[in-house]
C-alpha atoms as a PDB file:
ATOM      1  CA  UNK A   1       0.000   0.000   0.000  1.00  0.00           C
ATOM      2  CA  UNK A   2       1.324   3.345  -1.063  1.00  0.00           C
ATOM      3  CA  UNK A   3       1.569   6.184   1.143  1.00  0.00           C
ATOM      4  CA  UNK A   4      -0.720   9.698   0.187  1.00  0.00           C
ATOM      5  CA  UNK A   5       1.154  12.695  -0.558  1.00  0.00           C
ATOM      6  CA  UNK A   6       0.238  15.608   1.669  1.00  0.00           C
ATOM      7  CA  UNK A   7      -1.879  16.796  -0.879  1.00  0.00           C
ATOM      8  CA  UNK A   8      -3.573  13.692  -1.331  1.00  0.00           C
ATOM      9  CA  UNK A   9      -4.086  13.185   2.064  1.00  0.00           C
ATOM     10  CA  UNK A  10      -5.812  17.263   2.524  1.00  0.00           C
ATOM     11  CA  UNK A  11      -8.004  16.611  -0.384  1.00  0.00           C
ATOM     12  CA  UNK A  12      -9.242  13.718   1.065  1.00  0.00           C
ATOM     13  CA  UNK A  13     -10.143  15.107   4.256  1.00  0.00           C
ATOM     14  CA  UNK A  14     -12.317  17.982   2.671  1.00  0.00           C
ATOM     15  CA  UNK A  15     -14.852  14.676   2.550  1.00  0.00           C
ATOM     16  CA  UNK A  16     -14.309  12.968   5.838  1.00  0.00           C
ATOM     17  CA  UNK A  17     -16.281  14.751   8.675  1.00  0.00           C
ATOM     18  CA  UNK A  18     -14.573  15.406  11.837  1.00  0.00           C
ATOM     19  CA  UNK A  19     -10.780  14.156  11.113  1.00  0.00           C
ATOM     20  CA  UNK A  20      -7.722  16.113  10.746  1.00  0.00           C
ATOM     21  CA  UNK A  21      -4.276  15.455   9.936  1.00  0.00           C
ATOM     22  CA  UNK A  22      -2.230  15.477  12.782  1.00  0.00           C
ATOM     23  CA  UNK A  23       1.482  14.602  13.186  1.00  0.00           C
ATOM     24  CA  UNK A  24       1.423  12.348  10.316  1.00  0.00           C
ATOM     25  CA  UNK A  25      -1.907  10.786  11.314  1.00  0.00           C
ATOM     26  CA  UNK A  26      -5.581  10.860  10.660  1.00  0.00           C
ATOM     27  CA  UNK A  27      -7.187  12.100  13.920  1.00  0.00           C
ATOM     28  CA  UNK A  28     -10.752  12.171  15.409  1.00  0.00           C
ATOM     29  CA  UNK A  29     -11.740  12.943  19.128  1.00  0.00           C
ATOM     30  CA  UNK A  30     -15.440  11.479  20.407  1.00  0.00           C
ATOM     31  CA  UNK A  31     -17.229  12.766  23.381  1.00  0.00           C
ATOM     32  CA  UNK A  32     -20.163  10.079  24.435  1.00  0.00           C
ATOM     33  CA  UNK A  33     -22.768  10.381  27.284  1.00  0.00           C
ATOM     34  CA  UNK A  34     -20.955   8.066  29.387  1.00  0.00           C
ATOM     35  CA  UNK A  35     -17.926   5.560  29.873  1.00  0.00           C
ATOM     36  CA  UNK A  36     -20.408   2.635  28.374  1.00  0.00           C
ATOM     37  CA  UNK A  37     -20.900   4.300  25.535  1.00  0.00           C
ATOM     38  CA  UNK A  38     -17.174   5.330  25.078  1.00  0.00           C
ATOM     39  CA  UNK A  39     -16.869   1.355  25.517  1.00  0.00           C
ATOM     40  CA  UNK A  40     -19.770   0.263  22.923  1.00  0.00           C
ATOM     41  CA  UNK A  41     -17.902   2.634  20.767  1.00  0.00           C
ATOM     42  CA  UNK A  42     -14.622   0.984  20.758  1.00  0.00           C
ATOM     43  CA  UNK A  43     -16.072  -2.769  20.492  1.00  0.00           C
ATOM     44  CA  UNK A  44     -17.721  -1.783  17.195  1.00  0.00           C
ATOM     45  CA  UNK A  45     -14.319   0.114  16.465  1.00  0.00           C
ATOM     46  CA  UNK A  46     -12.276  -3.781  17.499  1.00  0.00           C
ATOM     47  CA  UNK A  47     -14.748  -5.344  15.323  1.00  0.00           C
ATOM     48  CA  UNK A  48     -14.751  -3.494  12.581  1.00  0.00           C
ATOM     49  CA  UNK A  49     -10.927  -3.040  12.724  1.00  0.00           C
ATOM     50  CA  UNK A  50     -10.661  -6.347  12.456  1.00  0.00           C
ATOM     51  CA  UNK A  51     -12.384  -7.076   9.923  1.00  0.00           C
ATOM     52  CA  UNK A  52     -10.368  -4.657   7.910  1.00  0.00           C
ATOM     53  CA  UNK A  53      -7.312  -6.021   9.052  1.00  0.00           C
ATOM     54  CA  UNK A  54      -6.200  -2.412  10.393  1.00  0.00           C
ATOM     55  CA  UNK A  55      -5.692  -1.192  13.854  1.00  0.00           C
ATOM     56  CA  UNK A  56      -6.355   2.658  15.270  1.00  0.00           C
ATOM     57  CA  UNK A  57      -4.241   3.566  18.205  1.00  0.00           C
ATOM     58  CA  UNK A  58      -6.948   4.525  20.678  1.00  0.00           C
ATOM     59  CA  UNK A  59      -7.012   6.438  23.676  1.00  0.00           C
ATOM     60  CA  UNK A  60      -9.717   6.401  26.227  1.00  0.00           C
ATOM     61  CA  UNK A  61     -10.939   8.228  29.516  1.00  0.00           C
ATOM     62  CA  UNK A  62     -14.499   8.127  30.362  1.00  0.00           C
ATOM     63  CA  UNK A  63     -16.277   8.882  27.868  1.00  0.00           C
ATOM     64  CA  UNK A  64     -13.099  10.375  25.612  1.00  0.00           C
ATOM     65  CA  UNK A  65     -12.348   8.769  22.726  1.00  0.00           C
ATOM     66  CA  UNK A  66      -9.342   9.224  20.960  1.00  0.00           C
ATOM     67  CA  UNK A  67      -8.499   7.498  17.724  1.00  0.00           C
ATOM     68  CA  UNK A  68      -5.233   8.462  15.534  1.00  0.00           C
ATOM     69  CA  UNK A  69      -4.926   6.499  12.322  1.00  0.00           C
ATOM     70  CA  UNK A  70      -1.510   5.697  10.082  1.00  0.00           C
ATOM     71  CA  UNK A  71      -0.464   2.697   8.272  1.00  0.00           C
ATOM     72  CA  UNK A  72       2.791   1.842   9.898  1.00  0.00           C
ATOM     73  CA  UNK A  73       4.064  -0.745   7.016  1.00  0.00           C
ATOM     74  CA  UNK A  74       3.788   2.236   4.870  1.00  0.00           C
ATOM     75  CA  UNK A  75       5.035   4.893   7.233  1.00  0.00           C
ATOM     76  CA  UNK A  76       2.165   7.215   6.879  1.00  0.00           C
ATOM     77  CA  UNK A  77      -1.144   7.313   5.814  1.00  0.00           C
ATOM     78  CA  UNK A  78      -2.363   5.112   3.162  1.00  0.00           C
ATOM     79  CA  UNK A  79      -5.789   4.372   1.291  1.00  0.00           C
ATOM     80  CA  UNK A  80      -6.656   2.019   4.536  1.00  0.00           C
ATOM     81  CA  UNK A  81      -6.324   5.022   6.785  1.00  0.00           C
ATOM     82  CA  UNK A  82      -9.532   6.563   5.195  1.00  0.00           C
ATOM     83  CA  UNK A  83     -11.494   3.193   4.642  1.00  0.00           C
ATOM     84  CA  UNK A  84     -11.631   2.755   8.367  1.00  0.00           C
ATOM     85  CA  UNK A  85     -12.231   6.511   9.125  1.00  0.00           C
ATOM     86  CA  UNK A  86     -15.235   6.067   6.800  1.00  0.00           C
ATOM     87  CA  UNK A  87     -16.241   3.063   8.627  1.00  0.00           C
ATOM     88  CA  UNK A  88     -15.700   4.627  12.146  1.00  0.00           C
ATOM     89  CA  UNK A  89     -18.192   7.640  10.934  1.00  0.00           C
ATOM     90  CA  UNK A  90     -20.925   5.314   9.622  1.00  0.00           C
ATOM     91  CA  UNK A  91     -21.629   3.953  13.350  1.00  0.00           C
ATOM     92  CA  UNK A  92     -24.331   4.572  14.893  1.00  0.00           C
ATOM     93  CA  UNK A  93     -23.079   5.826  18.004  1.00  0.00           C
ATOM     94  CA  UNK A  94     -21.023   8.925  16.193  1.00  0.00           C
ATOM     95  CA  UNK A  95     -23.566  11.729  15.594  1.00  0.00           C
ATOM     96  CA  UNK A  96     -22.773  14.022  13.230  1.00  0.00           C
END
């Protein structure tokens, strides 16, 4: 998988609500009700993850949720970066 040029990666993000390049990552902070919804959040995040064969790093305090996405084989961020951001803002726990 290639990495995205910077410009690549800034047009991109004109269509991905709520993320921003940060330090050579995608970035996205969530704010739920509570701690079991921070914690619903991040199953659905393992799960789908998973599936995709691609893993956030993830940072959690109550109901913070911090996700920072990069493909590390590729040493930045890569087509897979935005396929799980995509994924992450089509749950139904992230409101828009």
């Amino acid at each position: 998988m290639n990495r995205l040029s910077e410009k690549e990666i800034l047009q991109k993000l004109q269509n991905l609500d709520g993320w921003t390049l940060n330090e050579a990552a995608l970035e996205r902070n969530f704010k739920f009700e509570n701690f079991k919804q921070s914690l619903d959040f991040i199953n659905q995040l393992g799960t789908a993850a998973e599936e995709q064969n691609h893993h956030p790093e993830l940072f959690n305090v109550y109901n913070k949720v911090n996700i920072r996405l990069s493909t590390h084989d590729a040493d930045g961020i890569t087509e897979k970066d935005f396929k799980l951001a995509n994924t992450i803002n089509s749950f139904s726990l992230v409101s828009s």
